[in-house]
Protein backbone atom coordinates (compact mmCIF):
# COMPACT_ATOMS: atom_id res chain seq x y z
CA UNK A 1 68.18 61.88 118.23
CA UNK A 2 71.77 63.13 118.96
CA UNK A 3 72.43 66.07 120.47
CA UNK A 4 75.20 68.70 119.60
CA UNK A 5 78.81 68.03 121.20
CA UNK A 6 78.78 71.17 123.78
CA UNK A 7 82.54 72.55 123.96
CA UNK A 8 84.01 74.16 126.68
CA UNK A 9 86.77 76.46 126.61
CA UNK A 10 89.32 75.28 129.01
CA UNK A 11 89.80 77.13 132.08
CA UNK A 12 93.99 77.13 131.94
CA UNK A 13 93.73 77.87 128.03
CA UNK A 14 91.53 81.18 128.34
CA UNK A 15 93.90 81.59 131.62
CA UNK A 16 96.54 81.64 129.22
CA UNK A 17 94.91 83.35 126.60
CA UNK A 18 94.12 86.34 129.14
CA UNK A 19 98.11 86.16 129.68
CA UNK A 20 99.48 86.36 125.93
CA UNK A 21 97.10 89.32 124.95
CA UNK A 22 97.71 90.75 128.58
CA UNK A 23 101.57 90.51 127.72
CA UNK A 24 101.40 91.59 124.57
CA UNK A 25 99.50 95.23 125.76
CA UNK A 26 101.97 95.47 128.20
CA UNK A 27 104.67 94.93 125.80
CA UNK A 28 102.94 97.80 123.31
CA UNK A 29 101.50 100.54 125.63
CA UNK A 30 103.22 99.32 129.06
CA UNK A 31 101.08 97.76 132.00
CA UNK A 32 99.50 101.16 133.69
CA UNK A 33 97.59 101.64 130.75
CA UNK A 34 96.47 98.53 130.05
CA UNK A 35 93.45 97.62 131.33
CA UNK A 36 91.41 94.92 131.97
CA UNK A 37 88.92 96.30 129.56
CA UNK A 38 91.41 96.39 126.89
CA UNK A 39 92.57 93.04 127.41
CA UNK A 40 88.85 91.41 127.58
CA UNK A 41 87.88 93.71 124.42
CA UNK A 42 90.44 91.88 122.54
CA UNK A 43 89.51 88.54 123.28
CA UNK A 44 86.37 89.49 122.83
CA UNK A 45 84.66 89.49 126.14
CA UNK A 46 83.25 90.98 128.84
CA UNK A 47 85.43 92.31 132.45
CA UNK A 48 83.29 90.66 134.25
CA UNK A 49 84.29 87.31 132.64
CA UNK A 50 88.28 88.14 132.93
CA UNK A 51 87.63 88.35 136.66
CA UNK A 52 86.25 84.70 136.59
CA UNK A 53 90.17 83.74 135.70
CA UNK A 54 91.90 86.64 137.70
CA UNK A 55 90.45 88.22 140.61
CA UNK A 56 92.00 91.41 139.66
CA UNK A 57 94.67 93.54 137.35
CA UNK A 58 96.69 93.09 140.25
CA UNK A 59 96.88 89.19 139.49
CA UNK A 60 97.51 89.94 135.78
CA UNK A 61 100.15 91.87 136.26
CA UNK A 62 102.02 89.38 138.78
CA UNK A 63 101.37 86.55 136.46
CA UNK A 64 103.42 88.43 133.50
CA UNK A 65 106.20 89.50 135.62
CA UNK A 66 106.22 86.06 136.98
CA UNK A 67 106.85 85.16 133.23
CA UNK A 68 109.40 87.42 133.14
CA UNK A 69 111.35 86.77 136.08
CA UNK A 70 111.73 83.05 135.21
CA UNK A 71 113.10 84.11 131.91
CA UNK A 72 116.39 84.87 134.18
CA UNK A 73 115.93 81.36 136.06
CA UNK A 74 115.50 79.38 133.16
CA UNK A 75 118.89 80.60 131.66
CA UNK A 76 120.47 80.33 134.71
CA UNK A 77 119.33 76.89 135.11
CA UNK A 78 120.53 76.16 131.72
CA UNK A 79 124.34 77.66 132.76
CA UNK A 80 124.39 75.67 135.77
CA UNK A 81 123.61 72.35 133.90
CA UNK A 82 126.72 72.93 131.74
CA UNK A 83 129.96 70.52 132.48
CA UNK A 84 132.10 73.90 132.47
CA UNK A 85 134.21 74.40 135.94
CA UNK A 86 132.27 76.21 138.32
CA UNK A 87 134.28 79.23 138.48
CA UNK A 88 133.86 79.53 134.96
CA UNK A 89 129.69 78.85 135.31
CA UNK A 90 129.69 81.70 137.87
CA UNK A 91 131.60 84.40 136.11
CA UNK A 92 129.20 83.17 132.98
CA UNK A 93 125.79 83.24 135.32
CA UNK A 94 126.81 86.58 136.98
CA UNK A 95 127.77 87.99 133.41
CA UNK A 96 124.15 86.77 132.20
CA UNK A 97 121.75 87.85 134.72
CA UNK A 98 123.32 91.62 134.08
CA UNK A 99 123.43 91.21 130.57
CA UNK A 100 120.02 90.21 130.87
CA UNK A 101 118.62 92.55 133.14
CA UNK A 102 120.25 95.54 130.85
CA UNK A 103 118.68 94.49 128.01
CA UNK A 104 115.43 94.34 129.28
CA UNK A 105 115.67 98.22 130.61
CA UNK A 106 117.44 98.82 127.02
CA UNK A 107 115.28 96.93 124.78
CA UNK A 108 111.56 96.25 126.49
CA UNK A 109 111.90 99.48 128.58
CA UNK A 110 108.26 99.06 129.69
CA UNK A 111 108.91 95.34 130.87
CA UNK A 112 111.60 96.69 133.21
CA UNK A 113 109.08 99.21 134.81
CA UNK A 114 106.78 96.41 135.12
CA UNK A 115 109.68 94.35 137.51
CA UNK A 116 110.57 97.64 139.07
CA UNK A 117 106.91 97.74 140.28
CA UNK A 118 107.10 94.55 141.19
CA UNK A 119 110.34 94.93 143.21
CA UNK A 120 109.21 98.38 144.83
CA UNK A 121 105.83 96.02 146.19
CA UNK A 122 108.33 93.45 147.62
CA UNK A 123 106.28 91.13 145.67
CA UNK A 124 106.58 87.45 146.84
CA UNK A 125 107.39 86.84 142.81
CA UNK A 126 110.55 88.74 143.50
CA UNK A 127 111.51 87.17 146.63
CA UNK A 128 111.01 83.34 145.24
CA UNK A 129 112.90 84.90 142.24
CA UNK A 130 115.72 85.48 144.21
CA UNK A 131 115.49 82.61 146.04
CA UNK A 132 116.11 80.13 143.13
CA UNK A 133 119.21 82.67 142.34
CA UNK A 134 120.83 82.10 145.30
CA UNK A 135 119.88 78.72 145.38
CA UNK A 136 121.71 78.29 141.74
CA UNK A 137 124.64 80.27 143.10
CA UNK A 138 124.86 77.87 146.25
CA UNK A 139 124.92 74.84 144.08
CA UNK A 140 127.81 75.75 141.58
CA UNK A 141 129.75 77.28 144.47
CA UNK A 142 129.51 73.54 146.75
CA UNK A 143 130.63 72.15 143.30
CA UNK A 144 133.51 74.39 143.60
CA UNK A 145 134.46 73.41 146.53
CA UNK A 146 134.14 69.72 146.19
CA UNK A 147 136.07 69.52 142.98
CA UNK A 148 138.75 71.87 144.59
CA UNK A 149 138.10 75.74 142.98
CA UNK A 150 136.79 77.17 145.81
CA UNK A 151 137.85 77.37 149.43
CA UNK A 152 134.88 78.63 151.25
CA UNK A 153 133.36 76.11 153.82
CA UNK A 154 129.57 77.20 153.84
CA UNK A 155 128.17 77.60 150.40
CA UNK A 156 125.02 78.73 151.26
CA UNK A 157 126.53 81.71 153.30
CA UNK A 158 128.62 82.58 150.12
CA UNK A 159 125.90 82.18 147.84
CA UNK A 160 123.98 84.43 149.82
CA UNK A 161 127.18 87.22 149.71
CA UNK A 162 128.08 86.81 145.79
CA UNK A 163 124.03 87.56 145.58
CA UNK A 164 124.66 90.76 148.03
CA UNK A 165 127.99 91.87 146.07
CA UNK A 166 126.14 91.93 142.57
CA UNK A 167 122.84 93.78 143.82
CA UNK A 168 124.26 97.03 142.01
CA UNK A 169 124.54 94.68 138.43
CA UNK A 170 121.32 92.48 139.22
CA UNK A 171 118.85 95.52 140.36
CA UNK A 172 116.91 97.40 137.82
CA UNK A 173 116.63 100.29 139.19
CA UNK A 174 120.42 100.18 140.12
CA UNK A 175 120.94 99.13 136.50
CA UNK A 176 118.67 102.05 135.00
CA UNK A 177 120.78 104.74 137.33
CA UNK A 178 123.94 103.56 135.58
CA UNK A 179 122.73 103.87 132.31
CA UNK A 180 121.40 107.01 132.61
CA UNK A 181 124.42 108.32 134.06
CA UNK A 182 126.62 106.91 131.20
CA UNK A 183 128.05 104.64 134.12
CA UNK A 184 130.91 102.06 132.53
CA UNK A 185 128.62 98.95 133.62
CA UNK A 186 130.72 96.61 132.08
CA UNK A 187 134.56 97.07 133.65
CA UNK A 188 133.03 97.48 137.04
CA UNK A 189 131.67 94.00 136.03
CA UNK A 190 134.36 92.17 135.41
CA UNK A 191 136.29 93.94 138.31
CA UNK A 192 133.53 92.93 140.80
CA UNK A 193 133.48 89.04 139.09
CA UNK A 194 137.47 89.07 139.89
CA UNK A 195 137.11 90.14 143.19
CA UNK A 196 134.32 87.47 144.21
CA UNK A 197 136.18 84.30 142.63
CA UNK A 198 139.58 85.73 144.80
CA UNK A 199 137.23 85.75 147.75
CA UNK A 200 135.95 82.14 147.08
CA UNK A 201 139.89 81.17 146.98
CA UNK A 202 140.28 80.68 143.34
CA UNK A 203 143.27 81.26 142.38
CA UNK A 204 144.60 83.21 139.57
């Protein structure tokens, strides 16, 4: 006599599962009032069996903004795979991550809070987010340099400054101030991009 096929659900697809209705609440109603509750009631389970795949809201919430965060690195990957110059990728990557970040406060206002938490917890996400940054920005820089743009000798040092310099256009909270304030976001943009390709050495 054969017996029934038993089916499991697989651990990283209701992990995943757990994520996309998470996101989606957070998305709607924002992440404070989302609970876990809410998020097990629509997949249509108990708490108790969310915690077997998150040992807490906590870890929900990191695991969206996590998802969120590497938005930014994917497209800056994707900019620093291009066969432009590299002054040109860096005025482009610097332009993005602030265009980027804006929209997000603009658009998915209760995303943004989300990162601001995040950021305000000096969450290890946020660190390892900034980490690849730099890490992007070191890489076109020593491209610079080697194909003649640039005429700073320690790219990683420079990286590490251009990351500094921008902190007012990259930060959300430094992002939300100027918007609220009516704050020209833009020209001081491009004024701050000029300035950091003179200080690399390119030249005009």
């Amino acid at each position: 006599m054969n017996r029934p096929v038993r089916t499991r659900t697989d651990p990283a697809e209701m992990r995943a599962r757990i994520l996309e209705v998470a996101e989606e609440h957070f998305r709607r109603i924002g992440h404070h009032k989302t609970s876990v509750a809410d998020i097990a009631s629509e997949i249509g389970m108990s708490p108790a069996n969310v915690y077997r795949f998150f040992a807490s809201k906590g870890a929900i919430n990191e695991s969206i903004a996590r998802r969120v965060v590497n938005e930014v690195a994917e497209i800056a990957y994707a900019i620093a795979r291009t066969n432009a110059p590299a002054s040109e990728k860096l005025d482009r990557l610097l332009t993005t991550i602030h265009h980027h970040n804006k929209s997000k406060l603009i658009k998915e206002k209760r995303m943004h809070d989300m990162i601001v938490d995040a950021m305000q917890a000096n969450s290890a996400i946020i660190k390892a987010h900034i980490e690849r940054v730099v890490t992007i920005f070191e890489a076109t820089i020593r491209e610079g340099i080697e194909a003649g743009e640039f005429k700073v000798e320690d790219p990683a040092e420079a990286a590490r400054a251009v990351n500094a310099a921008f902190t007012p256009f990259f930060h959300p909270i430094l992002i939300e101030h100027c918007v609220q304030h009516g704050e020209d976001t833009e020209a001081g943009l491009r004024t701050q991009i000029r300035f950091v390709l003179k200080a690399l050495g390119k030249s005009n």
